[in-house]
C-alpha atoms as a PDB file:
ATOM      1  CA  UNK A   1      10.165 -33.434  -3.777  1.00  0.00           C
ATOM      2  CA  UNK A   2       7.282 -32.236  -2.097  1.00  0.00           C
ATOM      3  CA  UNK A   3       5.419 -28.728  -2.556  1.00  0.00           C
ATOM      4  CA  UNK A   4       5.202 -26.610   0.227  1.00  0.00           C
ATOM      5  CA  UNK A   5       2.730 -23.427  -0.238  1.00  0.00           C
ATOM      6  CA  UNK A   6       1.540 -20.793   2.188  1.00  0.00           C
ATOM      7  CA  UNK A   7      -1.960 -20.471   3.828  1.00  0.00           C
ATOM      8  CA  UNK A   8      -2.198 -24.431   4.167  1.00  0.00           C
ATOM      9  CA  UNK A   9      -2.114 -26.642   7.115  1.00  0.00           C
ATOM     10  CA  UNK A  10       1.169 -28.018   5.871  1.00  0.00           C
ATOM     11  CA  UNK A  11       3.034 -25.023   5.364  1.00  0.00           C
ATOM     12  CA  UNK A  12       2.147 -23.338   8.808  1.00  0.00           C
ATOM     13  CA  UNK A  13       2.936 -26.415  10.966  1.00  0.00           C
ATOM     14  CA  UNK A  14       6.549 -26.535  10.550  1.00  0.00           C
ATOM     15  CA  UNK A  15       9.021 -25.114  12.756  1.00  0.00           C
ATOM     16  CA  UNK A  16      10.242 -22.374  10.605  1.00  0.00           C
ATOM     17  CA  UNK A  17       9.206 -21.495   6.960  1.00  0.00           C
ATOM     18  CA  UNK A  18       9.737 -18.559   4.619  1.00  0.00           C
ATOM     19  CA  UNK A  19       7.509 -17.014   2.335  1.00  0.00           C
ATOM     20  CA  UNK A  20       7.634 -14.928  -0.417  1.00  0.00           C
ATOM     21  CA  UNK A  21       5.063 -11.643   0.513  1.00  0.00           C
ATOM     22  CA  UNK A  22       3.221 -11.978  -2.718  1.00  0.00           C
ATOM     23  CA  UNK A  23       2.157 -15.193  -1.571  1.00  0.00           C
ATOM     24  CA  UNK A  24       0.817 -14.318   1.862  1.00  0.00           C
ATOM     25  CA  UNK A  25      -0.229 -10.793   1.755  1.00  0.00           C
ATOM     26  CA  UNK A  26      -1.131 -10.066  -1.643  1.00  0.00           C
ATOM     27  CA  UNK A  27      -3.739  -7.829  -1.061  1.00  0.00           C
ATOM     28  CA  UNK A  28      -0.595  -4.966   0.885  1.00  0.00           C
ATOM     29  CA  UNK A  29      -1.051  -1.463  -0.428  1.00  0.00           C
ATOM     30  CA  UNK A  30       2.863  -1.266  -0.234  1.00  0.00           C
ATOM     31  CA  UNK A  31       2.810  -4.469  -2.666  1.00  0.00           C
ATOM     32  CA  UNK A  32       0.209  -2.760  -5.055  1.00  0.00           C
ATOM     33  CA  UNK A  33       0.899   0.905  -5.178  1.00  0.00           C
ATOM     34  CA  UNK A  34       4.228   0.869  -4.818  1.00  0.00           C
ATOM     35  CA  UNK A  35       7.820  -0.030  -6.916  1.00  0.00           C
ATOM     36  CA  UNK A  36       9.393  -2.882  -4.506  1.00  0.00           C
ATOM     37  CA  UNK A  37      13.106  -1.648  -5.370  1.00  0.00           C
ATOM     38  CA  UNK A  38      15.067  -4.453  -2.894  1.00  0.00           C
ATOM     39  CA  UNK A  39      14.348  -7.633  -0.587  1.00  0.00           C
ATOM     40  CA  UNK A  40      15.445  -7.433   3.074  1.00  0.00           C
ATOM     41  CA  UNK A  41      15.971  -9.421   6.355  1.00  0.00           C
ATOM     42  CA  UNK A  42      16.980  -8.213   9.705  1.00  0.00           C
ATOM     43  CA  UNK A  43      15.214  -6.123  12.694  1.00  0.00           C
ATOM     44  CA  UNK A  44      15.503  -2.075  11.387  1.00  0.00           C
ATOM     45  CA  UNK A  45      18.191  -2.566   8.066  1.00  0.00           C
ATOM     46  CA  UNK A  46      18.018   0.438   5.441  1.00  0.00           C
ATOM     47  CA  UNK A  47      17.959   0.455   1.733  1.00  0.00           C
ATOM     48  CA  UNK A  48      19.596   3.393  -0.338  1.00  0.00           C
ATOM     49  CA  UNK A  49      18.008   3.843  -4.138  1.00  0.00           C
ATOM     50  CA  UNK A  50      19.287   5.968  -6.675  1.00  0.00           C
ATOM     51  CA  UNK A  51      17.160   7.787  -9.195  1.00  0.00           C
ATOM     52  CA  UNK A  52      17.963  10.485 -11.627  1.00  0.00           C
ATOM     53  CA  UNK A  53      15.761  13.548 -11.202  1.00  0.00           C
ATOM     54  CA  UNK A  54      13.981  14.645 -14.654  1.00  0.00           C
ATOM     55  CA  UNK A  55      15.482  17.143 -17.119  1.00  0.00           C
ATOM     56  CA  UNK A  56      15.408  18.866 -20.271  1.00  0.00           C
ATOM     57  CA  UNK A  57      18.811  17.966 -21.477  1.00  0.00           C
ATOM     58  CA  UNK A  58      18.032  16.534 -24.435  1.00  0.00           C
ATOM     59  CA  UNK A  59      18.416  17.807 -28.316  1.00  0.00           C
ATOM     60  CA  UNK A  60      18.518  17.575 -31.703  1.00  0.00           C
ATOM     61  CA  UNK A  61      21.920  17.390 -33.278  1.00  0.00           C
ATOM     62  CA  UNK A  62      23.326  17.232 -36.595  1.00  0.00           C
ATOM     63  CA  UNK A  63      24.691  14.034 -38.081  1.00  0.00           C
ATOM     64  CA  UNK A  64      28.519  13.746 -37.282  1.00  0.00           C
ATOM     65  CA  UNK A  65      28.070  16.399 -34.678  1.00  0.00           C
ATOM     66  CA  UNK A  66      29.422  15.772 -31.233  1.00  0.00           C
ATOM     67  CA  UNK A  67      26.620  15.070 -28.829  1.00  0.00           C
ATOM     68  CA  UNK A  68      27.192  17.464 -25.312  1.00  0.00           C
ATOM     69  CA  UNK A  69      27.657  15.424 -22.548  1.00  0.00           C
ATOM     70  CA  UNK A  70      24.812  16.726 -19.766  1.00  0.00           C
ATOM     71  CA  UNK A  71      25.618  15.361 -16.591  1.00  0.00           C
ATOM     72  CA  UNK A  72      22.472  14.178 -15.153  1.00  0.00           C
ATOM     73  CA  UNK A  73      21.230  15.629 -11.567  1.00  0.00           C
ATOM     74  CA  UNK A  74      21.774  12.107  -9.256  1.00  0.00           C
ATOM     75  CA  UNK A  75      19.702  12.259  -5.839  1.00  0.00           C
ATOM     76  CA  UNK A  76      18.760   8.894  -3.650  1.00  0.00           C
ATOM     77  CA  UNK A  77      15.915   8.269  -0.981  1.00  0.00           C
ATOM     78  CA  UNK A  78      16.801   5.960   2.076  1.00  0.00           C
ATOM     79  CA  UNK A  79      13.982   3.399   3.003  1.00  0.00           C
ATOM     80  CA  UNK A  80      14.217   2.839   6.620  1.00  0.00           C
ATOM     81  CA  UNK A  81      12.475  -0.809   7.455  1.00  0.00           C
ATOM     82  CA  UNK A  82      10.624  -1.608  10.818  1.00  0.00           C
ATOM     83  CA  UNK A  83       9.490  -5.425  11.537  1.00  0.00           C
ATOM     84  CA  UNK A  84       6.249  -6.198  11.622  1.00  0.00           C
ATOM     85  CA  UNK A  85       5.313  -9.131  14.212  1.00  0.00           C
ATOM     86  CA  UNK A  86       2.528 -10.926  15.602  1.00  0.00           C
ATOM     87  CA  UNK A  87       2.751 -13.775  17.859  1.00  0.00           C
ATOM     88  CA  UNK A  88       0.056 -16.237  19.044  1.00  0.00           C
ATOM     89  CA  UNK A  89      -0.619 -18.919  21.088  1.00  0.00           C
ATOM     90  CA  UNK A  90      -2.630 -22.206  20.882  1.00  0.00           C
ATOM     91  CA  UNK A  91      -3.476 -25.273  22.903  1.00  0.00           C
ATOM     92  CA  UNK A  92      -2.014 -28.219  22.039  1.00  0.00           C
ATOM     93  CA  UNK A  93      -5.410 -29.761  21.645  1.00  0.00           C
ATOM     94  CA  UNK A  94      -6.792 -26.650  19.274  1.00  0.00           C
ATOM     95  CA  UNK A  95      -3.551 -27.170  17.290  1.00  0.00           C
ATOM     96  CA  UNK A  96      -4.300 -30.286  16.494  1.00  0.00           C
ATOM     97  CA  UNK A  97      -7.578 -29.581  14.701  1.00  0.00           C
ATOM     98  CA  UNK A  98      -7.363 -29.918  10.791  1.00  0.00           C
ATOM     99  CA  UNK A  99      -8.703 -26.691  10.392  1.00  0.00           C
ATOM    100  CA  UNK A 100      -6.338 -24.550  12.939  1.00  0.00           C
ATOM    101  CA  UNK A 101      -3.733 -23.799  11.588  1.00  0.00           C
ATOM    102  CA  UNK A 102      -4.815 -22.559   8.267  1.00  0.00           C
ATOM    103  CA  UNK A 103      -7.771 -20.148   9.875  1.00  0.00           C
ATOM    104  CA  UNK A 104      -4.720 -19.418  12.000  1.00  0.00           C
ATOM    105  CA  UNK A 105      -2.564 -18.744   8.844  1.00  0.00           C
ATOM    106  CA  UNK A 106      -5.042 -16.698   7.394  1.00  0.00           C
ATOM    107  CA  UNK A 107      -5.863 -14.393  10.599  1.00  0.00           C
ATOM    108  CA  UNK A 108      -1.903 -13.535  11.078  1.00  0.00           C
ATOM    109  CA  UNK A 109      -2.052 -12.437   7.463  1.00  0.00           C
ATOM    110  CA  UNK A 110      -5.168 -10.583   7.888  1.00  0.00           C
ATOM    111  CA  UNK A 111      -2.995  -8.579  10.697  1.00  0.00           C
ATOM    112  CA  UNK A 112      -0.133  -8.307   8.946  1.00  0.00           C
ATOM    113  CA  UNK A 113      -1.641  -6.423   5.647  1.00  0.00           C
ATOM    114  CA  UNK A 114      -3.601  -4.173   8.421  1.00  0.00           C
ATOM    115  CA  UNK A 115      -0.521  -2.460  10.543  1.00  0.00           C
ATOM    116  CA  UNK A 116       0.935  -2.918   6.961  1.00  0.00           C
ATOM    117  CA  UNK A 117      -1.271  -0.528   5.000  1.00  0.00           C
ATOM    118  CA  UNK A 118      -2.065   1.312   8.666  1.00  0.00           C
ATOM    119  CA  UNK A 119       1.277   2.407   8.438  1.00  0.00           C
ATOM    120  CA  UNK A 120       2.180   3.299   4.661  1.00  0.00           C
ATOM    121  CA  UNK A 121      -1.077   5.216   4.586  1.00  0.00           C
ATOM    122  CA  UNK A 122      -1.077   7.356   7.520  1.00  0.00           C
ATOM    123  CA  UNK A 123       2.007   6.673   9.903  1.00  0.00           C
ATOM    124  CA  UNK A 124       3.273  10.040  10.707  1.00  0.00           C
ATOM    125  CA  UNK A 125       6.640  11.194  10.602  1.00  0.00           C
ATOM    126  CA  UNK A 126       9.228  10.082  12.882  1.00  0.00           C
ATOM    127  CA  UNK A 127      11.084  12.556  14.984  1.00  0.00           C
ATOM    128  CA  UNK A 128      14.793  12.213  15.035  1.00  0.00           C
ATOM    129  CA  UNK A 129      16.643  10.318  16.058  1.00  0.00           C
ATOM    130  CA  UNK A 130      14.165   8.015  15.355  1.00  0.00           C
ATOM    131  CA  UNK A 131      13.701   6.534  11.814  1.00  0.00           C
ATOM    132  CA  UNK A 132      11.058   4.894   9.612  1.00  0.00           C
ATOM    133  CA  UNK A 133       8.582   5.593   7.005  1.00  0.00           C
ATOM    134  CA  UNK A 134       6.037   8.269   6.883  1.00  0.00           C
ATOM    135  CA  UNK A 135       2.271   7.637   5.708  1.00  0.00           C
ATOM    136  CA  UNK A 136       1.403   8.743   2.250  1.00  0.00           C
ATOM    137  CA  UNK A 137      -0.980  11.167   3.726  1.00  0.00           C
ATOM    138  CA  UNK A 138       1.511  12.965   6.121  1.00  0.00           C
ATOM    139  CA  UNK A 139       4.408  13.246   3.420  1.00  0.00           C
ATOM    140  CA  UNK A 140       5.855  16.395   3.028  1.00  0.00           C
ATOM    141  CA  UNK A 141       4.889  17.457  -0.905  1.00  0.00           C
ATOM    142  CA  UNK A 142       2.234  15.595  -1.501  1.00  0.00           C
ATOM    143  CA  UNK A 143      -0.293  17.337  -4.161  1.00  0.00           C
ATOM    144  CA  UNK A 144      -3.796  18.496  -1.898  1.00  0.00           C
ATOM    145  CA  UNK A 145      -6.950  18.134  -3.804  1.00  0.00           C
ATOM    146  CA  UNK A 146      -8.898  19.563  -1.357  1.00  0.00           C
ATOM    147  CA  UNK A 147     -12.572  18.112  -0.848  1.00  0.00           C
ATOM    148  CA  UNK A 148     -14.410  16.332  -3.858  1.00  0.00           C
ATOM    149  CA  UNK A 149     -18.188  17.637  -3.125  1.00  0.00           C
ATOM    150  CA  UNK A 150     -21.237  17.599  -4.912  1.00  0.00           C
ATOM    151  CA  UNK A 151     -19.470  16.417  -7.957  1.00  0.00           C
ATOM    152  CA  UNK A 152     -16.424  14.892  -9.138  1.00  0.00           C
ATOM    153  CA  UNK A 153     -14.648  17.814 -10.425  1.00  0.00           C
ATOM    154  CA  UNK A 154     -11.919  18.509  -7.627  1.00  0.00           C
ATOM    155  CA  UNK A 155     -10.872  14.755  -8.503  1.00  0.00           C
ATOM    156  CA  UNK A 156     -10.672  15.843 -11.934  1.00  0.00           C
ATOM    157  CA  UNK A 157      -8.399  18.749 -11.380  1.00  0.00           C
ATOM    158  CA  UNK A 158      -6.237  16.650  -9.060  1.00  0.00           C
ATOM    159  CA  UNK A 159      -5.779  13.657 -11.529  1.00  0.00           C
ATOM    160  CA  UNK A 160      -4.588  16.389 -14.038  1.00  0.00           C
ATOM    161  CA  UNK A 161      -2.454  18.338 -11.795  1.00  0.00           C
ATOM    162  CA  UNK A 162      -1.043  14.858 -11.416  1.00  0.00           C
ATOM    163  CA  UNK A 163       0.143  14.101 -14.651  1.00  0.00           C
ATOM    164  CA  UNK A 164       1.210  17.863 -15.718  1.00  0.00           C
ATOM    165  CA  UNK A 165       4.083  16.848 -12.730  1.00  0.00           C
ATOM    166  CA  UNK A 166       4.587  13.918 -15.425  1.00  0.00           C
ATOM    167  CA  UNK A 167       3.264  11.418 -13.278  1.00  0.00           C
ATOM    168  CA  UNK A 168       1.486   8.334 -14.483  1.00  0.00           C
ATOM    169  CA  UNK A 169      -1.670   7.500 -11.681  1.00  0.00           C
ATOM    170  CA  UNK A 170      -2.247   4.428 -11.298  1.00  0.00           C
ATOM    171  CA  UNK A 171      -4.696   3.749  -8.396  1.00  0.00           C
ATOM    172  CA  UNK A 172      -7.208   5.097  -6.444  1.00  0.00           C
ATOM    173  CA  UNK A 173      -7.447   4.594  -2.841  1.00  0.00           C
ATOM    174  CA  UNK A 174      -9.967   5.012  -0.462  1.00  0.00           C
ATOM    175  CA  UNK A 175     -11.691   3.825   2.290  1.00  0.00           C
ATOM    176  CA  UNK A 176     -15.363   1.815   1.515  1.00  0.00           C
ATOM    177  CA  UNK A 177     -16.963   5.021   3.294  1.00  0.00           C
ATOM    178  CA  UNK A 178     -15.667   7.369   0.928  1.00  0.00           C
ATOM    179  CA  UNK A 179     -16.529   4.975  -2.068  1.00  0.00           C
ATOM    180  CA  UNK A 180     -19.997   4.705  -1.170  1.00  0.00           C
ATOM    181  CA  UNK A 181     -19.992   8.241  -0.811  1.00  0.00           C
ATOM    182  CA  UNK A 182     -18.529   9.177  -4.405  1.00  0.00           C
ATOM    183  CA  UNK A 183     -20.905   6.345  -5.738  1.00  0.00           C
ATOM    184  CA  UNK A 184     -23.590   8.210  -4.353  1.00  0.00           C
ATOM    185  CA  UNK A 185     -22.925  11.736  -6.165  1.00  0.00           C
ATOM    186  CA  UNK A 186     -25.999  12.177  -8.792  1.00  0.00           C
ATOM    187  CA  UNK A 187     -26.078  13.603 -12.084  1.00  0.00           C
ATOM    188  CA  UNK A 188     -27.710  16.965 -11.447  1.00  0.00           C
ATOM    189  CA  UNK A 189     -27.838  16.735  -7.760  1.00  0.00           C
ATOM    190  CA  UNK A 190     -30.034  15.144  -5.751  1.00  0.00           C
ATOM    191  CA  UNK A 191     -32.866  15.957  -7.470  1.00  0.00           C
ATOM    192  CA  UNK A 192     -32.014  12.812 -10.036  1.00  0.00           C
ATOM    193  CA  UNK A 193     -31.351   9.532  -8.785  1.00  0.00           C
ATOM    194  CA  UNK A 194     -28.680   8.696 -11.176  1.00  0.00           C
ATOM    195  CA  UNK A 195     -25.317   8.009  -9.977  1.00  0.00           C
ATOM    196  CA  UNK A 196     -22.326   9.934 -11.272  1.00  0.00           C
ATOM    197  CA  UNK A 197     -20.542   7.019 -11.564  1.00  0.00           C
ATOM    198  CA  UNK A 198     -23.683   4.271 -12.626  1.00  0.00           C
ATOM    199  CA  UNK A 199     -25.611   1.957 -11.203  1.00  0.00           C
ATOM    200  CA  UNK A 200     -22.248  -0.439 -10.031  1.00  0.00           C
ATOM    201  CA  UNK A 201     -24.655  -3.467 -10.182  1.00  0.00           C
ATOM    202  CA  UNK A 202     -21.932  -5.345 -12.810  1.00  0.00           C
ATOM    203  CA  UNK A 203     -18.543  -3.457 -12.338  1.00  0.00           C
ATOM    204  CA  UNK A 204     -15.763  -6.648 -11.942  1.00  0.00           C
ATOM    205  CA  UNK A 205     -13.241  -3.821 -11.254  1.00  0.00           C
ATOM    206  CA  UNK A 206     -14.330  -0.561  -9.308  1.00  0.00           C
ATOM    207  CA  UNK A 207     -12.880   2.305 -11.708  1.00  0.00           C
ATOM    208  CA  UNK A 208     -13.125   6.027 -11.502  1.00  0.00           C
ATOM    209  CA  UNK A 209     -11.969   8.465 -13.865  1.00  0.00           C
ATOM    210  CA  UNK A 210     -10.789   5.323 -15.615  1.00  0.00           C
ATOM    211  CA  UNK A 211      -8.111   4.553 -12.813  1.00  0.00           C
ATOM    212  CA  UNK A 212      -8.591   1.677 -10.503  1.00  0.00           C
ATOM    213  CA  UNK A 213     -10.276   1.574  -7.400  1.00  0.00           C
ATOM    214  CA  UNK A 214      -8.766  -0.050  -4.283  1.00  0.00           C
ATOM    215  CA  UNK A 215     -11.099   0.360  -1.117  1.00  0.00           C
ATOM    216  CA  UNK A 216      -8.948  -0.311   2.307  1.00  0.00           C
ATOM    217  CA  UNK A 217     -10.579   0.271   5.499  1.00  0.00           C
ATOM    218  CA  UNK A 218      -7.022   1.424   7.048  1.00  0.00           C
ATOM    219  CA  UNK A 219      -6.945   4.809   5.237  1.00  0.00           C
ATOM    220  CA  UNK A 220      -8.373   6.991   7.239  1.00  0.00           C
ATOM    221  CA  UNK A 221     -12.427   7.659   6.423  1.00  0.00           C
ATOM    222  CA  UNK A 222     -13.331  10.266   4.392  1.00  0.00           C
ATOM    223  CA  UNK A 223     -10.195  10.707   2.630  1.00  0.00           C
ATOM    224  CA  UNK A 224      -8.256   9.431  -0.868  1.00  0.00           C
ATOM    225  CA  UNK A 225      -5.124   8.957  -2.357  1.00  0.00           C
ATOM    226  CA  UNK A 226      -4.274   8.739  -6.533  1.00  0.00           C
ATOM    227  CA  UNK A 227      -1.341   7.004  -6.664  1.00  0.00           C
ATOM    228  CA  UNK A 228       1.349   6.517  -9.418  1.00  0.00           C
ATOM    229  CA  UNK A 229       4.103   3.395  -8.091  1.00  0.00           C
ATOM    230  CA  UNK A 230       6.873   4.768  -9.736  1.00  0.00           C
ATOM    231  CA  UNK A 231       7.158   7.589  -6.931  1.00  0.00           C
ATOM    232  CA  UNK A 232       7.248   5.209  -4.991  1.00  0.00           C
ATOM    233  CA  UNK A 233       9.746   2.996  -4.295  1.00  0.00           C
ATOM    234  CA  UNK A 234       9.615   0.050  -1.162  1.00  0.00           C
ATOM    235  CA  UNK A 235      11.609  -2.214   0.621  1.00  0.00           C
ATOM    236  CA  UNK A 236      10.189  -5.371   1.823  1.00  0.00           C
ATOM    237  CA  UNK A 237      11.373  -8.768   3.764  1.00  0.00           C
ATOM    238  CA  UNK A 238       9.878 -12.397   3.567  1.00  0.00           C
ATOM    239  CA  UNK A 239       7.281 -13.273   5.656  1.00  0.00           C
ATOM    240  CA  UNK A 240       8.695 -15.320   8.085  1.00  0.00           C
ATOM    241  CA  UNK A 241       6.729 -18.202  10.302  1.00  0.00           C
ATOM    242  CA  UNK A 242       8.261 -19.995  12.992  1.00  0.00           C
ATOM    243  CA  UNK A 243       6.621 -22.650  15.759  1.00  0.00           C
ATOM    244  CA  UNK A 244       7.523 -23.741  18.756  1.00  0.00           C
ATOM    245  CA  UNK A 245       6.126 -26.582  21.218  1.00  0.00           C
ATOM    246  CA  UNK A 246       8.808 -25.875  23.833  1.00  0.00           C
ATOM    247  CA  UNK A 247       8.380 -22.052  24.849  1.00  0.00           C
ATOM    248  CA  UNK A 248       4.792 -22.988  26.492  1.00  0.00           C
ATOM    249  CA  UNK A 249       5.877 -26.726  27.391  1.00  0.00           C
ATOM    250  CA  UNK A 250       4.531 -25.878  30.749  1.00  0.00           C
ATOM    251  CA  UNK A 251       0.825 -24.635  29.369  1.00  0.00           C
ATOM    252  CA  UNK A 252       0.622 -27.542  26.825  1.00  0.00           C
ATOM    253  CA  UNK A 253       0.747 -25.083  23.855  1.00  0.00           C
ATOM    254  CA  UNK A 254       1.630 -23.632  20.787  1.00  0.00           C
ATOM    255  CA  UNK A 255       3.269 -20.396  19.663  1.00  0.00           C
ATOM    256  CA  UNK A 256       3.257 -19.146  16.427  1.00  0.00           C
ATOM    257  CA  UNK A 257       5.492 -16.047  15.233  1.00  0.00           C
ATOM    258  CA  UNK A 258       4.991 -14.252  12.093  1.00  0.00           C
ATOM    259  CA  UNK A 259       7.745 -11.617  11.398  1.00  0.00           C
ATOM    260  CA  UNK A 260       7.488  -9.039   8.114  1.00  0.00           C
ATOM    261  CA  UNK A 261      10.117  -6.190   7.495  1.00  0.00           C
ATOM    262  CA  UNK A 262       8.768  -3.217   5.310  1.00  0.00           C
ATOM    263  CA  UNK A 263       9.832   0.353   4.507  1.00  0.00           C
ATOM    264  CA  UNK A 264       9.125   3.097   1.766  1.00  0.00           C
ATOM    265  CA  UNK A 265      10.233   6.243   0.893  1.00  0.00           C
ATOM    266  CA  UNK A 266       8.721   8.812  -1.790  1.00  0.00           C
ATOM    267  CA  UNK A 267      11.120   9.472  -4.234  1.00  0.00           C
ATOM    268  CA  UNK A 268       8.623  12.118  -6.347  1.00  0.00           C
ATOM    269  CA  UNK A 269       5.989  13.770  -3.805  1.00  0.00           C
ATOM    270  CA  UNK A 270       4.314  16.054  -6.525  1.00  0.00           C
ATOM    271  CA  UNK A 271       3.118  12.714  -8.163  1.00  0.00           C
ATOM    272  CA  UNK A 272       0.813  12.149  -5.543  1.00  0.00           C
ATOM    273  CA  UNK A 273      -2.501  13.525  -4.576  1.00  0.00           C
ATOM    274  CA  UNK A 274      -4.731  13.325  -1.667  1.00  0.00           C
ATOM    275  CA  UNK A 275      -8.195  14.373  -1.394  1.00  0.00           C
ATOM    276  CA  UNK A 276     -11.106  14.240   1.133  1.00  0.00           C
ATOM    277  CA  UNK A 277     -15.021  13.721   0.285  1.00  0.00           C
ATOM    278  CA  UNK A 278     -17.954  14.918   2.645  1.00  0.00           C
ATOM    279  CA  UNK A 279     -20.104  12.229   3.146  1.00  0.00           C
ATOM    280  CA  UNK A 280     -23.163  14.637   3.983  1.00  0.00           C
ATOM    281  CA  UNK A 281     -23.007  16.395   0.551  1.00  0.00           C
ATOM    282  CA  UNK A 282     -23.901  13.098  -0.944  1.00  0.00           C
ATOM    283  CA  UNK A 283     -25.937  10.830   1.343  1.00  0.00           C
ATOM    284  CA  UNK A 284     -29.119  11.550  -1.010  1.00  0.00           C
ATOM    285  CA  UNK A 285     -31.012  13.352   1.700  1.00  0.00           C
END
């Protein structure tokens, strides 16, 4: 039986193959920060999910006492999916190549993961009629930092208003503006060249405030999210690759489709936080 995998020259020259997103887009923010709740296929489907909203309902009791039934307070989110979809064409002659089609393979995906993480970070709200998924940063509820200057004790406050809502942060996201600019902060001000956060010369994972740090150039500059998954809950399709040799018969070519269906919805808004940095008040000048 032979092994097919994605990103290789094998996988991406068939007529139609499937992959699992994990495999091809790892790096998604949607994959990372968020709780993938159901797998779907088809152009705009929609996923319901259930949760049970917190509550104080529970108590001590005495042994052989009767235990008070508390009906629990039910609510539900509805992830509305969109399709992602890039299509490109080659020359026959290109396509034949060894190397084509996995650069090929590995620029769709680069695409994909941008609109991907374009989207779930700052896709604004759809007016109705019209459904889909709103960016993290225009949801409605979402916990406002305000600006992390000069220091990093805005962040603080946030990351602690965070989990007093009984949320569990996960990640940090930013863009690798903002990063540079928080790694910049000195202890005592500019007057000391110490960083805030060290020198960074050895860190294998960027942290801060112990949480990790995920840089994406797709959230807008200047700006930050702490994130905990579970408020989050996602929707998201295979990555689907098809090929065809007859569409541009006439061109001697190739085209090459990549389809993705995502959605998300936030289930617990006050879990969330968003903050913005000014890069001036750190730029060490």
């Amino acid at each position: 039986m032979e092994l097919t995998t994605p990103l290789t020259t094998v996988a991406w020259a068939q007529d139609k193959f499937s992959f699992t997103p994990g495999d091809v887009v790892p790096e998604a923010l949607i994959l990372k920060t968020s709780t993938v709740s159901g797998h779907i296929e088809g152009d705009r489907p929609s996923l319901r999910v259930a949760y049970v909203k917190d509550d104080e309902s529970a108590a001590y009791v005495a042994e052989g006492a009767e235990i008070t039934d508390s009906a629990p307070e039910l609510s539900e989110v509805v992830i509305h999916t969109k399709k992602l979809a890039r299509l490109v064409s080659i020359s026959n002659e290109q396509h034949r190549q060894p190397e084509t089609p996995g650069q090929t393979a590995q620029s769709v995906a680069r695409d994909l993961i941008r609109k991907a993480d374009l989207s779930y970070l700052s896709e604004v709200a759809p007016t109705p009629p019209a459904t889909g998924s709103t960016g993290l940063l225009h949801t409605t509820g979402v916990v406002d930092g305000g600006e992390v200057a000069a220091n990093l004790d805005g962040l603080v406050d946030l990351v602690a208003e965070l989990e007093a809502n009984l949320a569990h942060p996960g990640y940090i996201v930013v863009d690798p503006r903002t990063w540079a600019s928080l790694r910049k902060l000195k202890v005592g001000g500019d007057q000391i060249n110490a960083s805030l956060l060290g020198a960074g010369t050895t860190d294998a994972v960027p942290m801060l405030l112990s949480l990790p740090v995920l840089r994406s150039p797709f959230i807008p500059a200047n700006s930050g999210l702490v994130i905990d998954p579970s408020a989050i809950v996602s929707a998201v399709g295979q990555v689907n690759i098809a090929q065809s040799d007859h569409a541009l018969f006439a061109n001697d070519a190739v085209l090459l489709r990549a389809t993705w269906s995502i959605g998300w919805a936030v289930m617990r808004p006050e879990r969330i936080g968003k903050f913005t940095v000014d890069p001036g008040d750190s730029d060490g000048s």
